[in-house]
Protein backbone atom coordinates (compact mmCIF):
# COMPACT_ATOMS: atom_id res chain seq x y z
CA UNK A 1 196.27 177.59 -8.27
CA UNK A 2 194.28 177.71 -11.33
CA UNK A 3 190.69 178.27 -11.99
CA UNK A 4 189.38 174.84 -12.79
CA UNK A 5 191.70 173.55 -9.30
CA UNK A 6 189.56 176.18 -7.07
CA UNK A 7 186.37 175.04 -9.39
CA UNK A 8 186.80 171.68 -8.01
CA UNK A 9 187.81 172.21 -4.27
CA UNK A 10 184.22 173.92 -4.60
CA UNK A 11 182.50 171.55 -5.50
CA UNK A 12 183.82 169.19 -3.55
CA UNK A 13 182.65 170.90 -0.30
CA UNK A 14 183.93 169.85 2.72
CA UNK A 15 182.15 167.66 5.10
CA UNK A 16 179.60 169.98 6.64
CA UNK A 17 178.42 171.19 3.16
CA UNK A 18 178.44 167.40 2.27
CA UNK A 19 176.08 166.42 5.06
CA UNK A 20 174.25 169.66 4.76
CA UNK A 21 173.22 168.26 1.06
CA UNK A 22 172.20 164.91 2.50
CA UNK A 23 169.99 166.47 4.63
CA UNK A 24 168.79 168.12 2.56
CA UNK A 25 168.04 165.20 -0.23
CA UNK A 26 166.71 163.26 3.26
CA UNK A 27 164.06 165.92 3.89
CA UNK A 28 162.89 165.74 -0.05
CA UNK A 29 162.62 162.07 0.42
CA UNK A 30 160.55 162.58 3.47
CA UNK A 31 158.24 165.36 1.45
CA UNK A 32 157.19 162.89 -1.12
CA UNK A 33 156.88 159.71 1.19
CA UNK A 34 154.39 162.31 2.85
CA UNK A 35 152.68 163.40 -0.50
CA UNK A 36 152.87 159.40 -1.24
CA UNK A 37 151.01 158.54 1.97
CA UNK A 38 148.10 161.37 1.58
CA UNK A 39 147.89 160.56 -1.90
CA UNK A 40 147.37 156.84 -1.17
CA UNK A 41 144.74 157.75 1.60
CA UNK A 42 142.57 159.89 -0.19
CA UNK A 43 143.33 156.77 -3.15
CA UNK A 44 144.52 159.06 -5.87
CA UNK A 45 148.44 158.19 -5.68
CA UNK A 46 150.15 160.21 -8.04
CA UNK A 47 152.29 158.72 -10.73
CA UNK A 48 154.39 161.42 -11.00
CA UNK A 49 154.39 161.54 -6.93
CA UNK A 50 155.51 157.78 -7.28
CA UNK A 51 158.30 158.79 -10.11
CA UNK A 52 159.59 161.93 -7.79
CA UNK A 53 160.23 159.58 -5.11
CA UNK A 54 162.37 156.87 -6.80
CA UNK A 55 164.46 159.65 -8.47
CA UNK A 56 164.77 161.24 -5.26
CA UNK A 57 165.75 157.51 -3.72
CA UNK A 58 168.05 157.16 -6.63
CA UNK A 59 169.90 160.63 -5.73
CA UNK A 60 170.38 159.58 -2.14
CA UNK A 61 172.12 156.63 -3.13
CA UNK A 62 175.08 158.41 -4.27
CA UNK A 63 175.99 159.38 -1.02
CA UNK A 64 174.81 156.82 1.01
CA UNK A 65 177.87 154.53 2.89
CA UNK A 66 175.82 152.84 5.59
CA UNK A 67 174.30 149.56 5.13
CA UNK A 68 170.86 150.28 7.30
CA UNK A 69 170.25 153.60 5.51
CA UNK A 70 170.79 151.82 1.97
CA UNK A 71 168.30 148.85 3.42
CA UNK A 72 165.49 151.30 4.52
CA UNK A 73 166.15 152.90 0.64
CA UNK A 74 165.94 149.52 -0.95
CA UNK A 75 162.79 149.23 1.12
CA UNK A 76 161.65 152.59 -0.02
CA UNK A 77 162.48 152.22 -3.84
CA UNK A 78 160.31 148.75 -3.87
CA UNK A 79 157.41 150.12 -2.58
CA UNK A 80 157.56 152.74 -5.17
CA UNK A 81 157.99 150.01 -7.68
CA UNK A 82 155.32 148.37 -6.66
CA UNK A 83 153.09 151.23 -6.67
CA UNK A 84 153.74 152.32 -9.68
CA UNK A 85 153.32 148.53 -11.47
CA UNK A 86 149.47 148.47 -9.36
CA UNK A 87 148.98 151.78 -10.89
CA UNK A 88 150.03 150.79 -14.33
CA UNK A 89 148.17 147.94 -14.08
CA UNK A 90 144.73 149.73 -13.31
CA UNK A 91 145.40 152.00 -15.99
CA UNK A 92 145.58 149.62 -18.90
CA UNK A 93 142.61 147.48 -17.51
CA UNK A 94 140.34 150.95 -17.65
C-alpha cells in the first residue's frame, strides 16, 4: 500500500472516530449557544460570539444526514442571522 493510500484510510476514520468528531463539533455548538444566551442576558451579545456559532453550525452540516438534526440547525443558524442583522443594525444607528 502506498503512503498517500494509508494517508487517506486515516483520515477517513472509521465510524467511532467519525461520531467521536460530531460530538465533539455538537458540544462546541452547545458552548457558544451557552456564551450566546449569557451574552444576550447580561445584553452585550457578542458579534464575534454570534459569528463563532454560525461557523460552528456551518461545520456540523457536513456531517449531518438526519432531517430533525438539520431542522434544529436551520433553526439555530437563523437565530444567529437574526442576531447578528439586530446587532448590525444598532451599530450603524449609534
Amino acid at each position: 500500500m502506498s503512503v498517500d493510500a494509508l494517508l487517506a484510510l486515516q483520515d477517513v476514520g472509521g465510524p467511532m472516530e467519525r461520531r467521536r468528531r460530531a460530538v465533539g463539533r455538537a458540544g462546541r455548538i452547545l458552548d457558544i449557544l451557552d456564551e450566546v444566551k449569557l451574552g444576550t442576558l447580561a445584553g452585550e451579545v457578542s458579534h464575534d460570539d454570534l459569528e463563532r456559532l454560525s461557523a460552528a453550525v456551518r461545520d456540523q452540516r457536513q456531517s449531518v444526514d438526519d432531517e430533525r438534526l438539520s431542522g434544529v440547525l436551520d433553526e439555530i443558524e437563523v437565530r444567529a442571522a437574526v442576531e447578528l442583522a439586530k446587532l448590525e443594525r444598532a451599530n450603524s444607528a449609534s
